[in-house]
Every structure is written in structure tokens, then in C-alpha cells.
Protein backbone atom coordinates (compact mmCIF):
# COMPACT_ATOMS: atom_id res chain seq x y z
CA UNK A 1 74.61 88.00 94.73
CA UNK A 2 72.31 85.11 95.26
CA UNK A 3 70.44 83.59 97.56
CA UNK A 4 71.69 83.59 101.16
CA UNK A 5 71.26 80.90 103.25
CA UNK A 6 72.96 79.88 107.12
CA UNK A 7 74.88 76.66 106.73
CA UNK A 8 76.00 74.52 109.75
CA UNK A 9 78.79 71.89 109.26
CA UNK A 10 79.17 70.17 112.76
CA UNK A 11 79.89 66.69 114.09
CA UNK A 12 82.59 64.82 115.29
CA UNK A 13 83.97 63.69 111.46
CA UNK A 14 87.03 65.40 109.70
CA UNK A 15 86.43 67.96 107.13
CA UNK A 16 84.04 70.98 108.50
CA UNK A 17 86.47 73.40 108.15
CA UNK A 18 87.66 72.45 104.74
CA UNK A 19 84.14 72.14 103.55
CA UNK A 20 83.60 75.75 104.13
CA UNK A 21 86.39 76.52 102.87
CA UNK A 22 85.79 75.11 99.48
CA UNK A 23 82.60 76.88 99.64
CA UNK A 24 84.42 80.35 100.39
CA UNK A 25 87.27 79.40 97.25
CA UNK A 26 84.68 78.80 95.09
CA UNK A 27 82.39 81.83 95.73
CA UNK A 28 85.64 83.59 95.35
CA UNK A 29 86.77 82.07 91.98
CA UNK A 30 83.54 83.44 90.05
CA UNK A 31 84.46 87.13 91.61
CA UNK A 32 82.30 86.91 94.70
CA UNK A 33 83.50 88.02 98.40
CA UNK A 34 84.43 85.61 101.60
CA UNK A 35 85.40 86.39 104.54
CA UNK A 36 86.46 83.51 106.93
CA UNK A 37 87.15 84.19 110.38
CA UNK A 38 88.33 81.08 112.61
CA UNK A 39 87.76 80.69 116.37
CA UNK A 40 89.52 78.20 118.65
CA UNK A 41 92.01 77.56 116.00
CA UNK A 42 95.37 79.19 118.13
CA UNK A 43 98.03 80.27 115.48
CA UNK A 44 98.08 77.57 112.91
CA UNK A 45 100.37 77.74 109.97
CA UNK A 46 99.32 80.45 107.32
CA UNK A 47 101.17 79.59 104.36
CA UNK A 48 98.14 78.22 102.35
CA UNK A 49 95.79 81.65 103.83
CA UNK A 50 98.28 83.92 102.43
CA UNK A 51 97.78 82.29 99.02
CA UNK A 52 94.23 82.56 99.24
CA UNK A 53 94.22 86.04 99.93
CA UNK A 54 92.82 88.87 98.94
CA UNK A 55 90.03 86.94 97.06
CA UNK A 56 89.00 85.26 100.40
CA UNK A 57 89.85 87.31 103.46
CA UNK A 58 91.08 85.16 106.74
CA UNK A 59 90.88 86.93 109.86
CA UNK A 60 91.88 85.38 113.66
CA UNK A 61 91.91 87.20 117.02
CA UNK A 62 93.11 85.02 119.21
CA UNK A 63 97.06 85.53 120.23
CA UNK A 64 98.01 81.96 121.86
CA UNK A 65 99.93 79.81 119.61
CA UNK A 66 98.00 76.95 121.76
CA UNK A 67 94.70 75.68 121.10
CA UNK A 68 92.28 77.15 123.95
CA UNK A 69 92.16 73.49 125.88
CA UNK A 70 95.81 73.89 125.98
CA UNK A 71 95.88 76.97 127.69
CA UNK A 72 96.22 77.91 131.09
CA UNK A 73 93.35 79.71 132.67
CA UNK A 74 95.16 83.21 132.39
CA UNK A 75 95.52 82.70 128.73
CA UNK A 76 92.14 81.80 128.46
CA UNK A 77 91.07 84.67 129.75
CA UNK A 78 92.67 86.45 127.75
CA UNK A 79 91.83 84.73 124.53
CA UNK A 80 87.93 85.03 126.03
CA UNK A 81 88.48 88.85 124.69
CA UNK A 82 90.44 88.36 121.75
CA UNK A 83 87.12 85.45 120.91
CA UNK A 84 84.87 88.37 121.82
CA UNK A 85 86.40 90.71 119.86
CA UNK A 86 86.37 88.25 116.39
CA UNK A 87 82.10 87.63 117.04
CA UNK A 88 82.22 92.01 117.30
CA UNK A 89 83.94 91.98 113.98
CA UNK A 90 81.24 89.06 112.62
CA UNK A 91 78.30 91.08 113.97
CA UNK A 92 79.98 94.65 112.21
CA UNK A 93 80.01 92.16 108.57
CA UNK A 94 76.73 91.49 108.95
CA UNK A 95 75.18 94.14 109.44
CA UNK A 96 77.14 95.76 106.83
CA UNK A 97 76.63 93.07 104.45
CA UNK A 98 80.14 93.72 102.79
CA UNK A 99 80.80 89.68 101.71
CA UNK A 100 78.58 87.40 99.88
CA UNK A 101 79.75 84.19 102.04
CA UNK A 102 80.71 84.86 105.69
CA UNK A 103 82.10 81.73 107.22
CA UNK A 104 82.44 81.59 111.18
CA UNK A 105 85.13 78.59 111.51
CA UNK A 106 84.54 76.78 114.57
CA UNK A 107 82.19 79.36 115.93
CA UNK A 108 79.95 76.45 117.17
CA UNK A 109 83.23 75.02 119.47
CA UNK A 110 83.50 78.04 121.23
CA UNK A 111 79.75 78.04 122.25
CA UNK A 112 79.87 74.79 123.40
CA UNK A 113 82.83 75.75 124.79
CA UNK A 114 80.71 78.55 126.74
CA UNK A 115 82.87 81.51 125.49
CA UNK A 116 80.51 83.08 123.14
CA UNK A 117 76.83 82.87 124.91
CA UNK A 118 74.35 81.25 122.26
CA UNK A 119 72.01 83.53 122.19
CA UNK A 120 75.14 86.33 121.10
CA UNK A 121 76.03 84.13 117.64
CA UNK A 122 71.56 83.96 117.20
CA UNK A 123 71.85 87.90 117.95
CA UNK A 124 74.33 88.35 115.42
CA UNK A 125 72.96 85.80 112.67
CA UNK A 126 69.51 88.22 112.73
CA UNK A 127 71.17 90.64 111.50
CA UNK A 128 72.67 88.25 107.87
CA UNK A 129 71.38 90.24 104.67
CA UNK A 130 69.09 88.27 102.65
CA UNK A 131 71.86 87.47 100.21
CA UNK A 132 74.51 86.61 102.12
CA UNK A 133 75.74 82.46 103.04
CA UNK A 134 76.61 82.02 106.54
CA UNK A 135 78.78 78.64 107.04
CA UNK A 136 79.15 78.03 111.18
CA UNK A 137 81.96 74.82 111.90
CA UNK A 138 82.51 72.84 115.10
CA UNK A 139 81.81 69.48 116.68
CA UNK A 140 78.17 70.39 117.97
CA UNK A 141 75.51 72.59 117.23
CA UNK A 142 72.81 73.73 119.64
CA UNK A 143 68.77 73.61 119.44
CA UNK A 144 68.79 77.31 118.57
CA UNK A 145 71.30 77.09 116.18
CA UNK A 146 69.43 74.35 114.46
CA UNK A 147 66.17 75.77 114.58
CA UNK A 148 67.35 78.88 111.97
CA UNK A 149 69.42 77.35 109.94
CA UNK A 150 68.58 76.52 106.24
CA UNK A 151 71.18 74.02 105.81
CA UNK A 152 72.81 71.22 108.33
CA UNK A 153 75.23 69.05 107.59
CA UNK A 154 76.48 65.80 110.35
CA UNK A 155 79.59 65.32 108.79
CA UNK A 156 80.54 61.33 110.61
CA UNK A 157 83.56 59.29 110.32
CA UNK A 158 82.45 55.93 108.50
CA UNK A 159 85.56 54.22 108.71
């Protein structure tokens, strides 16, 4: 493994999600591991994850086949659990260190969201090996996000 870093793709342009992505397929064409686990995303076609798999590992738990704002407020509840569950299982990966690239797919939406408490993701993200590349996604970022990062990205819609 190489250098580790903590990545943040946010803004309001198309593109995050893919540009982790790319990062994850490419760490896993030269034999490395990814994990990718997506947040806010409700059950989105997974023809094109099951043909990355097992070289990059995609993992969701939320149930809804809506996207949280289209959810009723039992749902989201609900789906609050299933969120908190997914930032467990990113907390157990890095700690364990078992991936070389961890990406955290619109982690930064459900913070601003106010699902998963700021200071929870900054909790977790102490615990990142020296080795391993953390990518967070979403729309915004937040002061203490941007303060430990190594890496930040706007991405902007030009035209």
C-alpha cells in the first residue's frame, strides 16, 4: 500500500460519485482493495456494481427504494438506523484497516442532512490507517471536515 490520504469531492456539480469511483476501479485494477459504501442513495439499479464486484466491494444499508427526501418521516426513521448502521460498518473498516481505498459515497449529504452528527464521521476518520485513501462525496462539506482533509475537490457546473 501507499500513501493514505482523506479526499473530499463535494459541491453542487455532477460527477462526485463517479470520481471516486474511478479512483476505487483503478486502485482495484493494479490488485489493490476498495470498499465503497453509499449513503442517501435509496436502491438504485445494481447492474454495473455487480460487475464491479469482488475487486471493489459495494455495500448499502438503507432499505427504501426512495431517496431519503422522498420519504415519509416513518421511513426516515427508519433509514436513520439502517444510515447508522453503514457509518458502524465504516468505523469497524477503519479500524481494521482491511481496504487500501475506503470511499464513503455521499457521507457528507447525510451530515448536512443531520443524520450522521459531524463530529461521528471526524470520530471515525481518526481512526484511517496511515495507508489507507478515504474519498467522502456530497454537495457540502463542513469546517471540520475541511480542516483534516489532505485533498478537496469543488467539483462546479461551468456550463
Amino acid at each position: 500500500m501507499g500513501q493514505g490520504a482523506i479526499v473530499v469531492y463535494h459541491g453542487r456539480g455532477a460527477g462526485k460519485s463517479a470520481a471516486a469511483l474511478g479512483h476505487a476501479v483503478r486502485t482495484a485494477s493494479r490488485g489493490g482493495t476498495a470498499y465503497v459504501i453509499q449513503f442517501l442513495k435509496g436502491q438504485m439499479s445494481s447492474g454495473y456494481i455487480k460487475r464491479l464486484e469482488p475487486e471493489c466491494k459495494f455495500f448499502r444499508f438503507e432499505r427504501q427504494p426512495e431517496s431519503f427526501d422522498e420519504m415519509t418521516e416513518v421511513q426516515r426513521s427508519e433509514e436513520r438506523k439502517n444510515i447508522a448502521n453503514g457509518l458502524s460498518f465504516a468505523r469497524k473498516v477503519l479500524a481494521t484497516g482491511e481496504c487500501e481505498v475506503l470511499v464513503l459515497d455521499e457521507v457528507l449529504g447525510a451530515v448536512d442532512e443531520g443524520i450522521v452528527p459531524e463530529d461521528e464521521l471526524l470520530g471515525a476518520l481518526s481512526q484511517k490507517p496511515s495507508d489507507m485513501t478515504v474519498i467522502l462525496t456530497g454537495r457540502q462539506t463542513t469546517p471540520g471536515i475541511l480542516e483534516i482533509a489532505d485533498v478537496v475537490l469543488n467539483i462546479q457546473q461551468e456550463k
